[in-house]
N, C-alpha and C. Protein backbone atom coordinates (compact mmCIF):
# COMPACT_ATOMS: atom_id res chain seq x y z
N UNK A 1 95.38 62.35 68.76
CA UNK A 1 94.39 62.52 69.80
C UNK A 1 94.22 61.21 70.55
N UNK A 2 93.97 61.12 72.12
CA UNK A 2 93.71 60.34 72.58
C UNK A 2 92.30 59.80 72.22
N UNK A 3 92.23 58.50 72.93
CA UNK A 3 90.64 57.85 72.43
C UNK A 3 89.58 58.55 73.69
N UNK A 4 89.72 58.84 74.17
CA UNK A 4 88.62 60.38 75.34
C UNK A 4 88.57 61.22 74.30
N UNK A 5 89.39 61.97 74.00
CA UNK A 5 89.24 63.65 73.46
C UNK A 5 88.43 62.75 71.98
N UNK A 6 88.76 61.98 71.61
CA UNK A 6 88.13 61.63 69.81
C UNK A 6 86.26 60.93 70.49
N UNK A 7 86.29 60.45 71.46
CA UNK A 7 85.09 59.56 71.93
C UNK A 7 84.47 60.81 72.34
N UNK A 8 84.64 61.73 72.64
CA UNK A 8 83.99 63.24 73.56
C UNK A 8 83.49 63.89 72.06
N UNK A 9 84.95 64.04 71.38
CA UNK A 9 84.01 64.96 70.39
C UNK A 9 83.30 64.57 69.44
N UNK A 10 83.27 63.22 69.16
CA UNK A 10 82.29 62.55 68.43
C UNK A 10 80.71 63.11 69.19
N UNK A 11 80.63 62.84 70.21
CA UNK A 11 79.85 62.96 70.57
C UNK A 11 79.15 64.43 71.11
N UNK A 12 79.87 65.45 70.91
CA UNK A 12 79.59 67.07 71.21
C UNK A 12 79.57 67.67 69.57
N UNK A 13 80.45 66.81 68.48
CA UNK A 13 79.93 67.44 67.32
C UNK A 13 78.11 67.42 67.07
N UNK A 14 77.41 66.59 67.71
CA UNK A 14 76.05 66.34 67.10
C UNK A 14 75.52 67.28 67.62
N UNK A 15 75.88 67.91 68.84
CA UNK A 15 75.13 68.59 69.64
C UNK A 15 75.15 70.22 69.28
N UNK A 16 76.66 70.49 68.63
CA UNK A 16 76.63 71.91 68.34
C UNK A 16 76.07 71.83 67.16
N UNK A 17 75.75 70.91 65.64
CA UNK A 17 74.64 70.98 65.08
C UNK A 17 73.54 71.14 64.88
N UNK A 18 73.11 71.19 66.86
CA UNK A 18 71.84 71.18 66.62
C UNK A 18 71.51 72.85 67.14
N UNK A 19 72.57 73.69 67.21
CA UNK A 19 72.65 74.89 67.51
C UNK A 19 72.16 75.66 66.61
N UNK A 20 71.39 76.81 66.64
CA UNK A 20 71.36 77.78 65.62
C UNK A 20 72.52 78.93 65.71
N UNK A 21 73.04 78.79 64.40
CA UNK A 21 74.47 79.26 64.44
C UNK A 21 74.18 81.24 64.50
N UNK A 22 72.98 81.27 64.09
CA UNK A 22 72.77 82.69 64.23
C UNK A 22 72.31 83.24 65.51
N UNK A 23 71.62 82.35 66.33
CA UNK A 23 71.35 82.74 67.80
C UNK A 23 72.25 82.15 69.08
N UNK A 24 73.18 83.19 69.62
CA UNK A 24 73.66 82.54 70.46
C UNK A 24 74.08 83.26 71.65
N UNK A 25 73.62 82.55 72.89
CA UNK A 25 73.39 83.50 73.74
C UNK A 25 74.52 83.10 74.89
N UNK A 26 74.94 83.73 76.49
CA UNK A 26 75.76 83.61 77.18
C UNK A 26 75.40 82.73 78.04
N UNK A 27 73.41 82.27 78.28
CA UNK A 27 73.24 81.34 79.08
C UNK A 27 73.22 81.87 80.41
N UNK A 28 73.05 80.71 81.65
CA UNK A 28 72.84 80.94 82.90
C UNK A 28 74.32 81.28 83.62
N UNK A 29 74.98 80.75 82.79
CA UNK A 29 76.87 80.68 83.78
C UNK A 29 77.07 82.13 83.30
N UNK A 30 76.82 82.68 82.34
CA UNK A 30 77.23 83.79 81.65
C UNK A 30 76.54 85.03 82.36
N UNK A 31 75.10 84.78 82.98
CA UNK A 31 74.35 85.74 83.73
C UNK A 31 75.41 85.73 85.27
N UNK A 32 74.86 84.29 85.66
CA UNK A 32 76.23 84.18 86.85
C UNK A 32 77.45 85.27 87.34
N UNK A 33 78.51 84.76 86.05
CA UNK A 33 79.24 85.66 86.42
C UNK A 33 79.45 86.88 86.15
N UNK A 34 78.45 87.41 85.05
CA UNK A 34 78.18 89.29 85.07
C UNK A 34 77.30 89.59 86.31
N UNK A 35 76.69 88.98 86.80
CA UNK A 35 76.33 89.06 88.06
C UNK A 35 77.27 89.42 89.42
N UNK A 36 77.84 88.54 89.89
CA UNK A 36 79.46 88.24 90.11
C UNK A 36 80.24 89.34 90.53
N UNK A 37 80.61 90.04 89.23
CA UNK A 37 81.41 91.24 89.03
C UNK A 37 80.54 92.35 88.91
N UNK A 38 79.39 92.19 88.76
CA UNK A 38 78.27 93.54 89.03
C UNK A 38 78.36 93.98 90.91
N UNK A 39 77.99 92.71 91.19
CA UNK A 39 78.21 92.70 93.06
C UNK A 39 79.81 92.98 93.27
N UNK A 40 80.34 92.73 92.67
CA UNK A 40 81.99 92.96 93.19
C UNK A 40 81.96 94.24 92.95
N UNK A 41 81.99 94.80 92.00
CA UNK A 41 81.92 96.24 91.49
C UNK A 41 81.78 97.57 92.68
N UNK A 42 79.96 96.90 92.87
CA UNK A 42 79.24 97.58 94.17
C UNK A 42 80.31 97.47 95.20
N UNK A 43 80.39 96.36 95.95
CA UNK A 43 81.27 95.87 97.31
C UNK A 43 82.50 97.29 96.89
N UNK A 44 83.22 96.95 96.20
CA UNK A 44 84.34 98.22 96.49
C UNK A 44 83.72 99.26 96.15
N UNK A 45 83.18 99.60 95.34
CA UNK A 45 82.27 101.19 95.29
C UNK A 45 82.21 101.73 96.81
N UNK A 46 81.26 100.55 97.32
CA UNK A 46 80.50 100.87 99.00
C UNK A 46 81.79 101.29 99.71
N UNK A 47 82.79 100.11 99.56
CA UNK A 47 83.97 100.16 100.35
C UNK A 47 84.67 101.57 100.27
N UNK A 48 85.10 102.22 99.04
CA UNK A 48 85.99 103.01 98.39
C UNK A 48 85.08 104.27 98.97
N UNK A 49 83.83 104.84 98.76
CA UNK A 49 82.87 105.77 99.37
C UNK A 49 83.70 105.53 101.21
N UNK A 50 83.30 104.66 101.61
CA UNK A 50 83.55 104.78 103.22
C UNK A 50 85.39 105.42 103.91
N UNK A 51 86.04 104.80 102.65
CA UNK A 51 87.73 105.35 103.18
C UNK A 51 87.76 106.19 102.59
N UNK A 52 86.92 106.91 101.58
CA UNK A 52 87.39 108.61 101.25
C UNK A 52 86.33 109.25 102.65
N UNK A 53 85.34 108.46 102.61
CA UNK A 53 84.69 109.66 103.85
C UNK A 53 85.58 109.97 105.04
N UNK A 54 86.56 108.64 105.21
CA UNK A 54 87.53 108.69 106.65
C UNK A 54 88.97 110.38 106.04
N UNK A 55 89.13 110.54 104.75
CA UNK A 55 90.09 111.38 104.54
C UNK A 55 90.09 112.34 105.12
N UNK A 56 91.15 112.97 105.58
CA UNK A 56 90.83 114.63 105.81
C UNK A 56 92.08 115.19 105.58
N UNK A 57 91.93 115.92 104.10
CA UNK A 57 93.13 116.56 103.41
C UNK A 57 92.97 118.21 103.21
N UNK A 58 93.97 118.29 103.80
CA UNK A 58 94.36 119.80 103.77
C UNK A 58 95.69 120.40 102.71
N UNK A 59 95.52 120.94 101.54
CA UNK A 59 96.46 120.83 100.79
C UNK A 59 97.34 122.61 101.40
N UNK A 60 98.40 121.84 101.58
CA UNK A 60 99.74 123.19 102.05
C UNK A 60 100.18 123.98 101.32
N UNK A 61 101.12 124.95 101.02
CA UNK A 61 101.18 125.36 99.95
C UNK A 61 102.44 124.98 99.19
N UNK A 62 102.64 125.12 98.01
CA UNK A 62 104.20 124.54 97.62
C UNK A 62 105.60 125.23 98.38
N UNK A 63 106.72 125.04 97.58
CA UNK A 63 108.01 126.05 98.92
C UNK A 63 108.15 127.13 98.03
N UNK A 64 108.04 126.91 96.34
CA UNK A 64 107.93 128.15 95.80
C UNK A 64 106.89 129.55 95.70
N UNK A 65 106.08 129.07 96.37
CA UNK A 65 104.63 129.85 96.94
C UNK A 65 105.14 131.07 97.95
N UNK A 66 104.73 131.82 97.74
CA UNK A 66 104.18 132.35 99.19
C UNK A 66 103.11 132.65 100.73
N UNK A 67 103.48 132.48 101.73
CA UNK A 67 102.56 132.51 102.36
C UNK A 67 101.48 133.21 102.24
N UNK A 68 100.22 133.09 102.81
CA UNK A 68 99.27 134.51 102.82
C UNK A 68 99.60 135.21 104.21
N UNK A 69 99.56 136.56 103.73
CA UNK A 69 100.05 137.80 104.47
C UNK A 69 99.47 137.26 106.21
N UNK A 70 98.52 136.97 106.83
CA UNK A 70 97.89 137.15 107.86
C UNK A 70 98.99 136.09 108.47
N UNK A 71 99.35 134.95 107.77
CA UNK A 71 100.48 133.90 108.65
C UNK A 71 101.51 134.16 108.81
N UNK A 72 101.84 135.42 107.94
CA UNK A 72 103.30 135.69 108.25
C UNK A 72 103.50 136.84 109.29
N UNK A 73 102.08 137.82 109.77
CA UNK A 73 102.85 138.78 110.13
C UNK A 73 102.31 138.35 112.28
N UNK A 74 102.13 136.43 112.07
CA UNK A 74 102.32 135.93 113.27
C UNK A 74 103.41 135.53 113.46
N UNK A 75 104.17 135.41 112.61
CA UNK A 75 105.59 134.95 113.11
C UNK A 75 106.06 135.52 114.34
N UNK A 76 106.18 134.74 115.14
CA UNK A 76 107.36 134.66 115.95
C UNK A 76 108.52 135.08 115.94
N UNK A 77 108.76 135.82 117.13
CA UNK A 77 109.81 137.20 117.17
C UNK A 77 111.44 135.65 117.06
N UNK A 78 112.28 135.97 116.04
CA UNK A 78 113.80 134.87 116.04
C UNK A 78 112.88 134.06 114.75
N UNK A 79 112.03 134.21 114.02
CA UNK A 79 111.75 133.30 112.92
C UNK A 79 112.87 133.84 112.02
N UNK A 80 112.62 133.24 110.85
CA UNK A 80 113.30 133.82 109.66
C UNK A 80 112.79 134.76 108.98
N UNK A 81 114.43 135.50 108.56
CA UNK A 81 113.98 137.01 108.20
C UNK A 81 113.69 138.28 109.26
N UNK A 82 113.47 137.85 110.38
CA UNK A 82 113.56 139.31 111.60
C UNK A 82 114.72 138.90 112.57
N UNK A 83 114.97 140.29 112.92
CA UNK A 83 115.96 140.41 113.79
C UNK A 83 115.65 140.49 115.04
N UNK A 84 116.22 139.90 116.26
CA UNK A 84 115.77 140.05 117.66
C UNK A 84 116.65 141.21 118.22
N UNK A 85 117.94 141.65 117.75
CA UNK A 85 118.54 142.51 118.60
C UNK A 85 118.64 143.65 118.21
């Protein structure tokens, strides 16, 4: 060990002694940043709400499907499946 890291922890061993090893809490930095990511959370929530409101999905049907009867019997005279002549 360098003489910093041995001069530092000489001096931070006294201090976590004076800790109660059974109570130990996250503190102000610890509120901070659950704070932090509580507001971040929201921010895309808000965000994510506003670009589904912009969606507008219409689901088609698959190719193994069939149409419903009322679209097919608009077909257009030369579609597929009728004869023009």
């Amino acid at each position: 060990m360098s003489a910093t890291s041995t001069l530092a922890m000489t001096h931070l061993v006294p201090l976590a002694k004076e800790l109660d090893e059974n109570k130990v809490t996250p503190g102000v930095l610890g509120f901070i940043v659950f704070a932090l990511i509580g507001g971040a959370v929201w921010l895309l929530m808000k965000s994510m709400n506003k670009h589904m409101k912009k969606v507008d999905f219409e689901e088609e049907p698959e190719a193994g499907q069939t149409a419903p009867v009322a679209a097919s019997s608009k077909a257009a005279p030369g579609a597929k499946g009728e004869r023009t002549a």
